[in-house]
C-alpha atoms as a PDB file:
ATOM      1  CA  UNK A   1      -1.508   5.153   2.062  1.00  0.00           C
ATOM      2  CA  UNK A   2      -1.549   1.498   2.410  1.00  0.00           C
ATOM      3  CA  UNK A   3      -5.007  -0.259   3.616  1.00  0.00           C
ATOM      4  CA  UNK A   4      -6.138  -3.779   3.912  1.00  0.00           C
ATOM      5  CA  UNK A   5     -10.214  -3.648   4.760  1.00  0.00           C
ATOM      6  CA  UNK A   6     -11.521  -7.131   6.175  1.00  0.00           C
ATOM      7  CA  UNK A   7     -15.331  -7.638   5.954  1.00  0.00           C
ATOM      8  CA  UNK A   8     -17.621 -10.430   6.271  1.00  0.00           C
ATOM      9  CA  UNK A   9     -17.415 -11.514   9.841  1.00  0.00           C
ATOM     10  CA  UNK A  10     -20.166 -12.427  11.637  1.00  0.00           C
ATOM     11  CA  UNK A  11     -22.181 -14.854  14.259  1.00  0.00           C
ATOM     12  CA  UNK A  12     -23.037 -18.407  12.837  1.00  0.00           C
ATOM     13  CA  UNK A  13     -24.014 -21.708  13.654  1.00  0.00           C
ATOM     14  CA  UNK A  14     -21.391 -24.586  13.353  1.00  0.00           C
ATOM     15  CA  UNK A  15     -21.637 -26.369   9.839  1.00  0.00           C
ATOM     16  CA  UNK A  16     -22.513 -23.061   7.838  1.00  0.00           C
ATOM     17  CA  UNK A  17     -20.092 -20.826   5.505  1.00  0.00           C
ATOM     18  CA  UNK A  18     -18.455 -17.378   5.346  1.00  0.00           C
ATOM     19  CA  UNK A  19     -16.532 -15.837   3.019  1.00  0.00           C
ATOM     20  CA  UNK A  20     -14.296 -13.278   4.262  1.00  0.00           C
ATOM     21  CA  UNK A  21     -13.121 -10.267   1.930  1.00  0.00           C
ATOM     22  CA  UNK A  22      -9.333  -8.306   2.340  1.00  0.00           C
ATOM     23  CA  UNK A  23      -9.733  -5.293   0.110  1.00  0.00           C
ATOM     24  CA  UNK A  24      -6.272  -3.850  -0.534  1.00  0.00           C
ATOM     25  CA  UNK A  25      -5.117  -0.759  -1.839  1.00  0.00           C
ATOM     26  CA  UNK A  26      -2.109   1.893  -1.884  1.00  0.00           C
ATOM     27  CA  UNK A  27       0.221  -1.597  -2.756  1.00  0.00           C
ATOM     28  CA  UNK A  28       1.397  -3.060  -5.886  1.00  0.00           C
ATOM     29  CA  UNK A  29      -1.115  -6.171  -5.444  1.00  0.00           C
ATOM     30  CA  UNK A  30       1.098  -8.438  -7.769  1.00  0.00           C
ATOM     31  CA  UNK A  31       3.749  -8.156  -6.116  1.00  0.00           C
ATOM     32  CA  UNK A  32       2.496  -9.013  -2.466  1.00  0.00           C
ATOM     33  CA  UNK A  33       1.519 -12.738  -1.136  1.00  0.00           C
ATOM     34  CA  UNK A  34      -1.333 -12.149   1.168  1.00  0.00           C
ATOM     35  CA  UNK A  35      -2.477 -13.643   4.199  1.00  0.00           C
ATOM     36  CA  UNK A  36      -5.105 -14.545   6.195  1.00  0.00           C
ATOM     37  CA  UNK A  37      -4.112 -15.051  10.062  1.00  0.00           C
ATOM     38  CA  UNK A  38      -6.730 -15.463  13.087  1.00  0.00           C
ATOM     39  CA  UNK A  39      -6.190 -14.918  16.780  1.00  0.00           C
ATOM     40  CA  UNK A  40      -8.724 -17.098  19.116  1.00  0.00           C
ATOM     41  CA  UNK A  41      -9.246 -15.801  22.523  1.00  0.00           C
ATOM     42  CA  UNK A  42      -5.865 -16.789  24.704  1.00  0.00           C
ATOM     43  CA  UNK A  43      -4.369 -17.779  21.959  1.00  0.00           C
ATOM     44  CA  UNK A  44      -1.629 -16.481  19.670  1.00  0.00           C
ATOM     45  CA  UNK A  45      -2.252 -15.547  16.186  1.00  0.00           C
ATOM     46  CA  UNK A  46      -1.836 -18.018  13.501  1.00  0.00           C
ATOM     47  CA  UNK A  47      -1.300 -18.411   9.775  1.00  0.00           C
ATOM     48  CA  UNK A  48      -4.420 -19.863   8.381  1.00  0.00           C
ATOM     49  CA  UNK A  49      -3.984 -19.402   4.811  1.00  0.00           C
ATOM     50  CA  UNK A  50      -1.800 -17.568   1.916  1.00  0.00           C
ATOM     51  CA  UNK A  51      -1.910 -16.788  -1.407  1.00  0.00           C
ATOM     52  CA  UNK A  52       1.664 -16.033  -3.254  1.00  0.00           C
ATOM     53  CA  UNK A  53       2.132 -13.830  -5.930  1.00  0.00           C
ATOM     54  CA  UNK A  54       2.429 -16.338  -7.956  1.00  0.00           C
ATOM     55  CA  UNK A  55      -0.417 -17.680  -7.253  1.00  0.00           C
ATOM     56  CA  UNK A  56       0.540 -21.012  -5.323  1.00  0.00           C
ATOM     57  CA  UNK A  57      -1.689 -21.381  -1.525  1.00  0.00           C
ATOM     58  CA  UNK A  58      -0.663 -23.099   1.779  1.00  0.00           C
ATOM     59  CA  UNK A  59      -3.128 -23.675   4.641  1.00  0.00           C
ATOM     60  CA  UNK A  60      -2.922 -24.397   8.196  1.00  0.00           C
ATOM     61  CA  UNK A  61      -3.965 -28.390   8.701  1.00  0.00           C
ATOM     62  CA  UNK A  62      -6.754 -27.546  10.675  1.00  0.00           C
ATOM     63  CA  UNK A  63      -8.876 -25.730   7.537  1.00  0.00           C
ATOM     64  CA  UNK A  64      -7.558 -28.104   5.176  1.00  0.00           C
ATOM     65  CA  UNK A  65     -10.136 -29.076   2.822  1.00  0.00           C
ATOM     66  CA  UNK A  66     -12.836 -26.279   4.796  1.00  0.00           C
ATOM     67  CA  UNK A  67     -11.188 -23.456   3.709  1.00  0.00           C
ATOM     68  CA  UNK A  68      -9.919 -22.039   0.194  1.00  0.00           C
ATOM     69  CA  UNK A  69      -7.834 -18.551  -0.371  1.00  0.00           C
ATOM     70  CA  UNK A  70      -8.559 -17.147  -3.660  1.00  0.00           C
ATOM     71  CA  UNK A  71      -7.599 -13.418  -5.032  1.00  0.00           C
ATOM     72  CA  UNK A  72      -9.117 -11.189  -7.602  1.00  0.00           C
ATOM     73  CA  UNK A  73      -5.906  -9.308  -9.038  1.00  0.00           C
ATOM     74  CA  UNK A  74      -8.226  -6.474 -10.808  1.00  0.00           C
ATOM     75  CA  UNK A  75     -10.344  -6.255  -7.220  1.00  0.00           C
ATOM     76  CA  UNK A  76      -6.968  -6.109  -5.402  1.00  0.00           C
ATOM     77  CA  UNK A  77      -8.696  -8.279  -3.114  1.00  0.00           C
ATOM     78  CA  UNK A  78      -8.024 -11.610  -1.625  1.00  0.00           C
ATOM     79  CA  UNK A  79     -10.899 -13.829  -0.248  1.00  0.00           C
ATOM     80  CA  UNK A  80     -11.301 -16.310   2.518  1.00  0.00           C
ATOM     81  CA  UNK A  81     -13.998 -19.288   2.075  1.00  0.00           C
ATOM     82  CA  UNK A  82     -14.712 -20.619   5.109  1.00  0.00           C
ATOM     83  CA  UNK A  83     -17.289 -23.583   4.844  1.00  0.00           C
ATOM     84  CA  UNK A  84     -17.999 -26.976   7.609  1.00  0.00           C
ATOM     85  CA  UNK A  85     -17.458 -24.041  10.192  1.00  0.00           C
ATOM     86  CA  UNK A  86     -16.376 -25.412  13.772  1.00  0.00           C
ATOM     87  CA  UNK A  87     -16.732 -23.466  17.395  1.00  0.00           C
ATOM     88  CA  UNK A  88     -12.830 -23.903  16.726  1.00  0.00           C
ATOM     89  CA  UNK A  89     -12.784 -21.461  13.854  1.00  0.00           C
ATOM     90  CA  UNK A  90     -13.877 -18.319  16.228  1.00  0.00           C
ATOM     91  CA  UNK A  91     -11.807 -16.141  16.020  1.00  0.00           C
ATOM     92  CA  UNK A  92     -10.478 -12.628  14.679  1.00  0.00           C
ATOM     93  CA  UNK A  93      -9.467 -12.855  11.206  1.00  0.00           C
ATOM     94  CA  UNK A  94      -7.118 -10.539  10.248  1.00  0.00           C
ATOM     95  CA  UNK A  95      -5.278 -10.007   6.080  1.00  0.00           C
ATOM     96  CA  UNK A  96      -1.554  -9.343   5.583  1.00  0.00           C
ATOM     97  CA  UNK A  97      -0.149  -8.375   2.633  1.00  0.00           C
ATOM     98  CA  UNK A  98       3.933  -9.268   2.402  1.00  0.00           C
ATOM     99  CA  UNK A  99       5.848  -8.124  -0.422  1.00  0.00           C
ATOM    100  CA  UNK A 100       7.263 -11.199  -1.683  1.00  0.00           C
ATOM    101  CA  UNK A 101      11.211  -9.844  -2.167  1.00  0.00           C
ATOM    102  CA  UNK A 102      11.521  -7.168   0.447  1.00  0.00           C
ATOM    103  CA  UNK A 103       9.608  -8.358   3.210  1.00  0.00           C
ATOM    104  CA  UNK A 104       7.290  -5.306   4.030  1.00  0.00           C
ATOM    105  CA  UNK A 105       4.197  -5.736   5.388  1.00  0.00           C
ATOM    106  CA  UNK A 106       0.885  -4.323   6.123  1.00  0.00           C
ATOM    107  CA  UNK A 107      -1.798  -5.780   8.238  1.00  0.00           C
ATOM    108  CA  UNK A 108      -5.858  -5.178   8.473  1.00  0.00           C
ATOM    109  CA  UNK A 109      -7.740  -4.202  11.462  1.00  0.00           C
ATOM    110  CA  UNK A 110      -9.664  -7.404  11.658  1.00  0.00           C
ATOM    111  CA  UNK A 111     -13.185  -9.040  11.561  1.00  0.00           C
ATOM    112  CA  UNK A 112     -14.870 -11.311  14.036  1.00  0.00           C
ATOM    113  CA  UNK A 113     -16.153 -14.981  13.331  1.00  0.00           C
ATOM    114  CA  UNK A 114     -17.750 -16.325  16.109  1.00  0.00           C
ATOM    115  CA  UNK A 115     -19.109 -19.673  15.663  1.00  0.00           C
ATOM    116  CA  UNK A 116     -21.458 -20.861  18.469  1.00  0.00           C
ATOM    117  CA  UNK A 117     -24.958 -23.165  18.620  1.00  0.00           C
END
């Protein structure tokens, strides 16, 4: 049984950092890019950042140089560090994990970061 866990969500003040956790398991983690997507309230959800198998990232311009994807391949779990945070950034964050040749993927339930003074 497939499952990608997201922790480490939370309430903080604009300016301070997060790092969000995806721990996956029931996949071949090598073979899957993962994903971290957030949905803002009204909004549609949106690619913030991935991590290929290979190892190459791509970010959404809005976290560049905020945000960094990273992965721990013996963890089977993929990281999201979120620092400058902005009342822009709340949001759910939710992982993916795509299997980079056949396309199937799995998603997480989601955490919360809510950024507010």
């Amino acid at each position: 049984q497939v499952q990608l866990v997201e922790s480490g969500g939370g309430l903080v003040q604009p300016g301070v950092s997060l790092r969000l956790s995806c721990a996956a398991s029931g996949i071949n983690f090598r073979a899957y890019g993962m994903g971290w997507y957030r949905q803002a309230p009204g909004k549609a959800r949106e690619l913030v950042a991935v991590i290929r198998s290979g190892g190459s990232t791509n970010y959404v311009d809005s976290v560049k140089g905020r945000f960094t994807i990273s992965r721990d391949i013996a963890k089977t779990t993929v990281y999201l560090q979120m620092n400058s945070l902005k009342l822009e950034d709340t949001a759910v964050y939710y992982c993916r994990a795509t299997h980079e040749t056949s396309g199937e993927n799995y998603w997480g339930k989601g955490t919360l970061v809510a950024v507010s003074s």
